[in-house]
C-alpha atoms as a PDB file:
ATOM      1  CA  UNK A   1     100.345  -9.064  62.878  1.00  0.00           C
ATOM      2  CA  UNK A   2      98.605  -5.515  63.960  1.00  0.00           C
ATOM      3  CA  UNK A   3      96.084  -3.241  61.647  1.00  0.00           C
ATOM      4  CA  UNK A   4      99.033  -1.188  60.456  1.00  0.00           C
ATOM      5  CA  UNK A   5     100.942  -4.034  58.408  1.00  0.00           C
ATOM      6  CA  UNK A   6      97.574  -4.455  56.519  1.00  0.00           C
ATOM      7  CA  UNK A   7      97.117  -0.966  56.221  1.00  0.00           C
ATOM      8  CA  UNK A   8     100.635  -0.332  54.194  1.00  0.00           C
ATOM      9  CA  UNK A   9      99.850  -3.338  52.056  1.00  0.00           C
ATOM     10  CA  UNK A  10      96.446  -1.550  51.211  1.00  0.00           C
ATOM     11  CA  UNK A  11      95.869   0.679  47.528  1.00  0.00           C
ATOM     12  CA  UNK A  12      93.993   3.573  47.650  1.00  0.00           C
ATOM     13  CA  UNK A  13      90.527   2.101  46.977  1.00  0.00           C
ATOM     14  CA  UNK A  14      90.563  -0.426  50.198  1.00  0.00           C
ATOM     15  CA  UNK A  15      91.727   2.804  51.981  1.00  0.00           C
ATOM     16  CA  UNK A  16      88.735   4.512  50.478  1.00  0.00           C
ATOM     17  CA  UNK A  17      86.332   2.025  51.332  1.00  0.00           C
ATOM     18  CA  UNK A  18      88.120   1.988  55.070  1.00  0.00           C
ATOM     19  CA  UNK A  19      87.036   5.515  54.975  1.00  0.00           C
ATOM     20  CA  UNK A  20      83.835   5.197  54.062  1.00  0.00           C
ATOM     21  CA  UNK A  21      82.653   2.394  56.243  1.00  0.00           C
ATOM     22  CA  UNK A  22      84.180   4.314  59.216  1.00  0.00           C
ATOM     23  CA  UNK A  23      82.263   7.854  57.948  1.00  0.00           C
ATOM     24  CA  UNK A  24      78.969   5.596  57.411  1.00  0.00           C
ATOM     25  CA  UNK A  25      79.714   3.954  61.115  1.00  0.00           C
ATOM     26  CA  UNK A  26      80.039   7.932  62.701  1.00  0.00           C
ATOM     27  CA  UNK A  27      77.118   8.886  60.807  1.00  0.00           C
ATOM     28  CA  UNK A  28      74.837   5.775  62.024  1.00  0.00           C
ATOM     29  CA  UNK A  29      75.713   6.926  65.639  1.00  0.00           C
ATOM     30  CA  UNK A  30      74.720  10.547  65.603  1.00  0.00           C
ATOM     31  CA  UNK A  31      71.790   9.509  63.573  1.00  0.00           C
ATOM     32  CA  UNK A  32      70.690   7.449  66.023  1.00  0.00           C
ATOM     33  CA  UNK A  33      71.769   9.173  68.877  1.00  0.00           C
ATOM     34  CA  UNK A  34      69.869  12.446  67.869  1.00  0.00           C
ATOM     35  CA  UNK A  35      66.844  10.395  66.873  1.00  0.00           C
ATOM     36  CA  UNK A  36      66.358   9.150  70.562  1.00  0.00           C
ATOM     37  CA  UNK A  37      66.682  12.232  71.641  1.00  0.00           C
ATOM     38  CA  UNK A  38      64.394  14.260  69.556  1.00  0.00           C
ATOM     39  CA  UNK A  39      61.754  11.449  69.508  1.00  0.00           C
ATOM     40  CA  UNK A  40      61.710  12.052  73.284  1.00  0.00           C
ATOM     41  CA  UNK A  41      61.186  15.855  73.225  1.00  0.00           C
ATOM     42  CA  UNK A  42      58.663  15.503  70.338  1.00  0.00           C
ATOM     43  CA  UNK A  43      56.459  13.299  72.766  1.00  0.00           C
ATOM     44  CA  UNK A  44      55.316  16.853  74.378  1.00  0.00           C
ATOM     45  CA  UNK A  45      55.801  19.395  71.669  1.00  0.00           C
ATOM     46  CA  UNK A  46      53.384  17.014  69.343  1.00  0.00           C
ATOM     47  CA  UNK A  47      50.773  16.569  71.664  1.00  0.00           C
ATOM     48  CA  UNK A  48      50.988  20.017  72.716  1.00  0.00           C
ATOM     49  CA  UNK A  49      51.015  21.154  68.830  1.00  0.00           C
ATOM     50  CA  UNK A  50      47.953  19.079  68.151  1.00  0.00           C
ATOM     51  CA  UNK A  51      45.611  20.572  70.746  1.00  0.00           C
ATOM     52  CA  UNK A  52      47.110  23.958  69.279  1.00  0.00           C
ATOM     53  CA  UNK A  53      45.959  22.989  66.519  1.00  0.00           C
ATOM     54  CA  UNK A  54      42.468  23.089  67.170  1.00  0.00           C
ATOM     55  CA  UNK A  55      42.146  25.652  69.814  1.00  0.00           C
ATOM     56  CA  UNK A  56      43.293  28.039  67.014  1.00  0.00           C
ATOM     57  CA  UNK A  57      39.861  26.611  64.966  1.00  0.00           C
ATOM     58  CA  UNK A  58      37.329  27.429  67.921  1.00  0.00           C
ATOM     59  CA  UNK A  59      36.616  30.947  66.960  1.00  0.00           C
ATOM     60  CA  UNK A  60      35.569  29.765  63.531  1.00  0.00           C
ATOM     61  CA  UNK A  61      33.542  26.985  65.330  1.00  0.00           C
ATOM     62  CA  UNK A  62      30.250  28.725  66.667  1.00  0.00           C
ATOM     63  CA  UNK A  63      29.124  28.969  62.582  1.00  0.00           C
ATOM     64  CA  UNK A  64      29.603  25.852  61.962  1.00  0.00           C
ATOM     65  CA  UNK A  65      27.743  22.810  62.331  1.00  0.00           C
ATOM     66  CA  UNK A  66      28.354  19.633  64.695  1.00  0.00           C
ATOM     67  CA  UNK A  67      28.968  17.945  61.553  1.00  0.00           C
ATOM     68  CA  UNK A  68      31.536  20.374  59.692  1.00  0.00           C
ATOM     69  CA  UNK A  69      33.161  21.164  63.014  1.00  0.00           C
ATOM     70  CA  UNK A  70      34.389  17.392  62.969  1.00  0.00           C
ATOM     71  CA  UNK A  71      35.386  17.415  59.306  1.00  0.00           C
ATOM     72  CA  UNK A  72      37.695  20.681  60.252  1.00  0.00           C
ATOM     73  CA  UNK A  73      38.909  19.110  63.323  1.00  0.00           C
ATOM     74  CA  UNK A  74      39.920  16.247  62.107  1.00  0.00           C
ATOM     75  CA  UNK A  75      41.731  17.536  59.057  1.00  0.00           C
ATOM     76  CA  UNK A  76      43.735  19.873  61.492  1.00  0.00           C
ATOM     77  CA  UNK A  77      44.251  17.230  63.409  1.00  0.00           C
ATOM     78  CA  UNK A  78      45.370  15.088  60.349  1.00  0.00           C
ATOM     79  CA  UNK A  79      47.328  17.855  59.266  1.00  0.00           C
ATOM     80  CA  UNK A  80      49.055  18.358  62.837  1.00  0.00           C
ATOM     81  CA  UNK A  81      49.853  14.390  62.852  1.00  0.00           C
ATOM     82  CA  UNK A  82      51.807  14.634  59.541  1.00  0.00           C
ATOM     83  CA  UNK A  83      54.090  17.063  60.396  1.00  0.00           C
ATOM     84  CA  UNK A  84      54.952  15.359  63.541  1.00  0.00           C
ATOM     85  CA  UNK A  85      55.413  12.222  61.650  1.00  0.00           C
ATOM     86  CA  UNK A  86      57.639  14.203  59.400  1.00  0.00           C
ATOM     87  CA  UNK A  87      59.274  15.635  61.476  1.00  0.00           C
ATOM     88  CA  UNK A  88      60.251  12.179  64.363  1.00  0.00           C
ATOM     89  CA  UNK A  89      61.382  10.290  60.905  1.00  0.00           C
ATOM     90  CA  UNK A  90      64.132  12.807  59.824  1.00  0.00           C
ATOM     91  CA  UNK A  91      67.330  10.297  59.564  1.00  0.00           C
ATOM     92  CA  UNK A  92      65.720   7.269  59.145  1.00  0.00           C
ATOM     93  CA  UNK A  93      66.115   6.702  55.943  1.00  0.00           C
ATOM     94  CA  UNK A  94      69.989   7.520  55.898  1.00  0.00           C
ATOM     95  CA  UNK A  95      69.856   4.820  58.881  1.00  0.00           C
ATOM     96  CA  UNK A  96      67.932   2.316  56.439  1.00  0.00           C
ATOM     97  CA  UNK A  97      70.541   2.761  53.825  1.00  0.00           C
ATOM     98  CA  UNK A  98      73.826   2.391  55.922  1.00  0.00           C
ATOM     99  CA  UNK A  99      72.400  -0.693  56.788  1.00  0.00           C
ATOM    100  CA  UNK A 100      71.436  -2.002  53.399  1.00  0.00           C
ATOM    101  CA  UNK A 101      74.791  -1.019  51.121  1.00  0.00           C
ATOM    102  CA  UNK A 102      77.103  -1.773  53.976  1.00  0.00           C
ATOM    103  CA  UNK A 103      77.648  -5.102  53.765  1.00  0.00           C
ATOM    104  CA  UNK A 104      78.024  -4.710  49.999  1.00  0.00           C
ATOM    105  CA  UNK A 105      80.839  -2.518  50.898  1.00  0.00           C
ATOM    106  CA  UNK A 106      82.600  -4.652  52.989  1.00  0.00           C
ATOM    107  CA  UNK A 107      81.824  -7.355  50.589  1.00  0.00           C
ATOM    108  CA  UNK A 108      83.558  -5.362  47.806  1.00  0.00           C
ATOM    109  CA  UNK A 109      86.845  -4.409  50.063  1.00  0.00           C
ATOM    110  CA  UNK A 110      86.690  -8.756  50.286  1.00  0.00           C
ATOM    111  CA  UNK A 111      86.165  -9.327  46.646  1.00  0.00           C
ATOM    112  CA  UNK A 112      89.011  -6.666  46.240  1.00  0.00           C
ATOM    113  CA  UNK A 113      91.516  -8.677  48.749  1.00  0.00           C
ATOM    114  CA  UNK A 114      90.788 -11.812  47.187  1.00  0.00           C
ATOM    115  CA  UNK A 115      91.911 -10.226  43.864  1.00  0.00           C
ATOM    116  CA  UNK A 116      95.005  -9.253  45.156  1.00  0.00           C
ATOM    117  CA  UNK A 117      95.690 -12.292  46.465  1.00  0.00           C
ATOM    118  CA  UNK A 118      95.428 -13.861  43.303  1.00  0.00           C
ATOM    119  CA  UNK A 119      97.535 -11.496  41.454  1.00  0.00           C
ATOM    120  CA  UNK A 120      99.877 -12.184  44.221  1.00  0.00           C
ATOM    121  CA  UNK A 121     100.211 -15.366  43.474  1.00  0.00           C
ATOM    122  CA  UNK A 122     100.395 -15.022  39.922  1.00  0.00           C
ATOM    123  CA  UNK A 123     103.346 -12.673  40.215  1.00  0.00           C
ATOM    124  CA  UNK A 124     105.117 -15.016  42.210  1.00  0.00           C
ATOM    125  CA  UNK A 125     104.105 -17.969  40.730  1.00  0.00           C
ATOM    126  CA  UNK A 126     103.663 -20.019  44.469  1.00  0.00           C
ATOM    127  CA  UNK A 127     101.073 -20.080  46.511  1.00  0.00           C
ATOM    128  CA  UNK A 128     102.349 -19.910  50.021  1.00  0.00           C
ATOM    129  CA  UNK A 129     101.584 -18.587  52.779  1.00  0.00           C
ATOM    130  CA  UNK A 130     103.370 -15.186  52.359  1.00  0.00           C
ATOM    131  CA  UNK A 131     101.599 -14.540  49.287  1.00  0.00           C
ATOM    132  CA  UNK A 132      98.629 -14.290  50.295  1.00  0.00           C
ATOM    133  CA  UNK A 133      98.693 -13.657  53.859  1.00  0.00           C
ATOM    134  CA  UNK A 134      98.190  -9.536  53.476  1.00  0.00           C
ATOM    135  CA  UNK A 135      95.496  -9.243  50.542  1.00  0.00           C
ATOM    136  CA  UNK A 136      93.594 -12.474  52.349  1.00  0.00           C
ATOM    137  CA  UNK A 137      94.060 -10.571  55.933  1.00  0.00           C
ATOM    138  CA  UNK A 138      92.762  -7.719  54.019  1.00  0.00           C
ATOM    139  CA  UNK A 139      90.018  -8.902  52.577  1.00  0.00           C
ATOM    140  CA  UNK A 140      88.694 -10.733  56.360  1.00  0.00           C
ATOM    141  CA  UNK A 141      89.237  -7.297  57.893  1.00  0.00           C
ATOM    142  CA  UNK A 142      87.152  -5.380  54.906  1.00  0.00           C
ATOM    143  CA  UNK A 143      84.240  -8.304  55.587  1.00  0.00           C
ATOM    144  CA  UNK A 144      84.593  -7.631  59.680  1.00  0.00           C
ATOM    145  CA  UNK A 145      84.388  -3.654  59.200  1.00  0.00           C
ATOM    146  CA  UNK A 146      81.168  -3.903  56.368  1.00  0.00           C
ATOM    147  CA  UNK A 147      79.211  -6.282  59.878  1.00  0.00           C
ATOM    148  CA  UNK A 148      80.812  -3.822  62.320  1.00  0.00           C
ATOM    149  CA  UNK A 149      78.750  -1.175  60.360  1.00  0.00           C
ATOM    150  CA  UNK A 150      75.658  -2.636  59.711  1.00  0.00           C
ATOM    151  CA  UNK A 151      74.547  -3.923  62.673  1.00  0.00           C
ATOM    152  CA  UNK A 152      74.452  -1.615  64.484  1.00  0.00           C
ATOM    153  CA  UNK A 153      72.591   0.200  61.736  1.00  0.00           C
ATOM    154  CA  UNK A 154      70.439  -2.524  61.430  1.00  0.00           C
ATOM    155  CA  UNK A 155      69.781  -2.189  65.200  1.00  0.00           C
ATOM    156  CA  UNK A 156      69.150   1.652  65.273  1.00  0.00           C
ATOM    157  CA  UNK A 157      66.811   1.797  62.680  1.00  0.00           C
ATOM    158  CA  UNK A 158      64.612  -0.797  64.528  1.00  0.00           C
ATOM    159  CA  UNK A 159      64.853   0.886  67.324  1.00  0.00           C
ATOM    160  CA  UNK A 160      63.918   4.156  66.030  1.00  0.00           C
ATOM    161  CA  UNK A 161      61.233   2.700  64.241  1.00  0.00           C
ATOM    162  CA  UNK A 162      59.606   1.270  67.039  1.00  0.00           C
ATOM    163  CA  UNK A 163      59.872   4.298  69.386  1.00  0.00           C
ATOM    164  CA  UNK A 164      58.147   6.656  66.472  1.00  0.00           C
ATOM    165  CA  UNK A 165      55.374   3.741  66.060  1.00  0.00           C
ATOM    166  CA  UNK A 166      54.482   4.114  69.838  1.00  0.00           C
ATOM    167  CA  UNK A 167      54.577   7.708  69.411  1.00  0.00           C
ATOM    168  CA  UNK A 168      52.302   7.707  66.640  1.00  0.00           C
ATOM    169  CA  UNK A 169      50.208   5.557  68.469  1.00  0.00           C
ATOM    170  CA  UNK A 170      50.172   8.174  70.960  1.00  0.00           C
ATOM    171  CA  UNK A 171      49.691  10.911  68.829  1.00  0.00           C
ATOM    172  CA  UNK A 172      46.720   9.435  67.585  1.00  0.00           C
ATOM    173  CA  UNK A 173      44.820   8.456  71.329  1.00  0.00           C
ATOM    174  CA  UNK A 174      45.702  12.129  71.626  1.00  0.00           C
ATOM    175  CA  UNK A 175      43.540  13.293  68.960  1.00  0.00           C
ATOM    176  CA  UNK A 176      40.597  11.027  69.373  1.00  0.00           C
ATOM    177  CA  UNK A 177      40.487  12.544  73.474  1.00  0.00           C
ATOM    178  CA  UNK A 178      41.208  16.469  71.615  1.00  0.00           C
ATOM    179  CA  UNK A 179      38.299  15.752  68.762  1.00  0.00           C
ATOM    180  CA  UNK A 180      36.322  14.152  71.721  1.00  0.00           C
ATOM    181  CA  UNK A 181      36.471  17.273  74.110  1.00  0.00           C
ATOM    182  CA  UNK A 182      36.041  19.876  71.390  1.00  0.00           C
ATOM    183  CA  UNK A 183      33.079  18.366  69.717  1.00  0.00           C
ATOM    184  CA  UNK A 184      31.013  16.528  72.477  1.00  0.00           C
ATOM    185  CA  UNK A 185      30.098  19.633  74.741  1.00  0.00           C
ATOM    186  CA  UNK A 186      29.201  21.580  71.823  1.00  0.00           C
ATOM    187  CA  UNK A 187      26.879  18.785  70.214  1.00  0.00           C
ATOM    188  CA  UNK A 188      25.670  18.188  74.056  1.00  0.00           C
ATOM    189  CA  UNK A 189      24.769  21.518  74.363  1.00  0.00           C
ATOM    190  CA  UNK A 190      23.284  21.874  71.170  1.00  0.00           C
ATOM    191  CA  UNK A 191      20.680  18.458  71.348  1.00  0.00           C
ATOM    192  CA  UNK A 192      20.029  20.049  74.903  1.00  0.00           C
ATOM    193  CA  UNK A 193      19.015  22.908  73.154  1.00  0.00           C
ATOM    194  CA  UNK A 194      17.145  21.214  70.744  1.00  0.00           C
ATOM    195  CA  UNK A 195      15.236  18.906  73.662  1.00  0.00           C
ATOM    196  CA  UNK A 196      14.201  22.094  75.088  1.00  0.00           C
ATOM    197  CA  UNK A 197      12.510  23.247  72.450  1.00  0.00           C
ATOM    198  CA  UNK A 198      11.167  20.300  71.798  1.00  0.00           C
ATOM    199  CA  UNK A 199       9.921  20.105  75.196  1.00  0.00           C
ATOM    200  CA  UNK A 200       8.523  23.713  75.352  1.00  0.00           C
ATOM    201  CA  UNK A 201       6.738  23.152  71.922  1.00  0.00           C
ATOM    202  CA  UNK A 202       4.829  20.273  73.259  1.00  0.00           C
ATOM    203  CA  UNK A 203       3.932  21.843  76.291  1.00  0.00           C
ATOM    204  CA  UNK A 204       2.803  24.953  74.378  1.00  0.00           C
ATOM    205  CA  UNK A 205       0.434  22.671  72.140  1.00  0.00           C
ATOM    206  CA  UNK A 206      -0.817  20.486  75.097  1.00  0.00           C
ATOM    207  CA  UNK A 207      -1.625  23.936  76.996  1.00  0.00           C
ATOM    208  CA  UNK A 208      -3.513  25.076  72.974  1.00  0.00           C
END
């Protein structure tokens, strides 16, 4: 027997939950496939965005000290990081939920089939085959759609969790090497300074 001798025998709330399962399966896949892609672009507009971020600091820089220019830094930096974060985990937790409530739906369009298989029964007052070969058939295909929509849920939100992880991970080596190159010549430059002096002020009291 096909799909469409099930679907005649269905009421309107197994056709509602068909409908929903099937709008929660198109919405997993454009979730996901939207996530892969902006995850991928956001690998260069991040780490771009983050040395932004402090480049637009440096003219503020010169009165500051060694100290306070790493506190600003890194709060930029910080700052940068959780917009990015923000931004790469848009989706995911529509992706989370699909995956959590739709077994429970699928479970509910079996629970439902089972019930009309019962009153099925109880209207005719046998239990053959006949009875309760639709609501039963029903109820399987309800439990097969709920899996068919989870899984692969289940398996995008992994996914996209584990490509934003490496990204943060990323983001952050990133900001270490921009707070690195920002800070060090500037502190070089300024213990040189300060060895100089050092140096000349010793040599001016040993020439004294």
């Amino acid at each position: 027997m096909n799909f469409s001798i099930y679907w005649q025998h269905a009421d309107a709330i197994s056709k509602t939950l068909y409908f929903v399962l099937l709008a929660m399966s198109i919405a997993t896949w454009c979730i996901f496939i939207l996530r892969v892609m902006a995850t991928r672009q956001a690998k260069n507009t991040a780490v771009l965005a983050l040395t932004q971020s402090v480049d637009n600091l440096k003219g503020k820089f010169s009165v500051l000290s060694t100290e306070q220019r790493k506190v600003v830094a890194e709060q930029a930096l910080l700052q940068q990081m959780a917009r990015s974060r923000v931004d790469i985990e848009r989706g995911l937790p529509v992706l989370g939920t699909i995956a959590s409530i739709a077994p429970f739906v699928g479970l509910f369009g079996t629970v439902w089939g089972i019930f009309h298989a019962l009153v099925a029964i109880g209207n005719s007052g046998q239990a053959g085959l006949a009875q309760v070969a639709a609501p039963v058939g029903e109820a399987l295909i309800m439990t097969g759609l709920g899996l068919a929509v989870a899984i692969p849920a289940v398996l995008a939100y992994n996914i996209c969790t584990r490509m934003n992880r490496v990204l943060t991970h990323e983001l952050h080596d990133k900001a270490h090497s921009v707070l690195i190159e920002n800070l060090l010549p500037g502190a070089t430059n300024q213990e040189t300074t300060q060895a100089h002096k050092a140096t000349a002020s010793s040599l001016v009291g040993g020439q004294a």
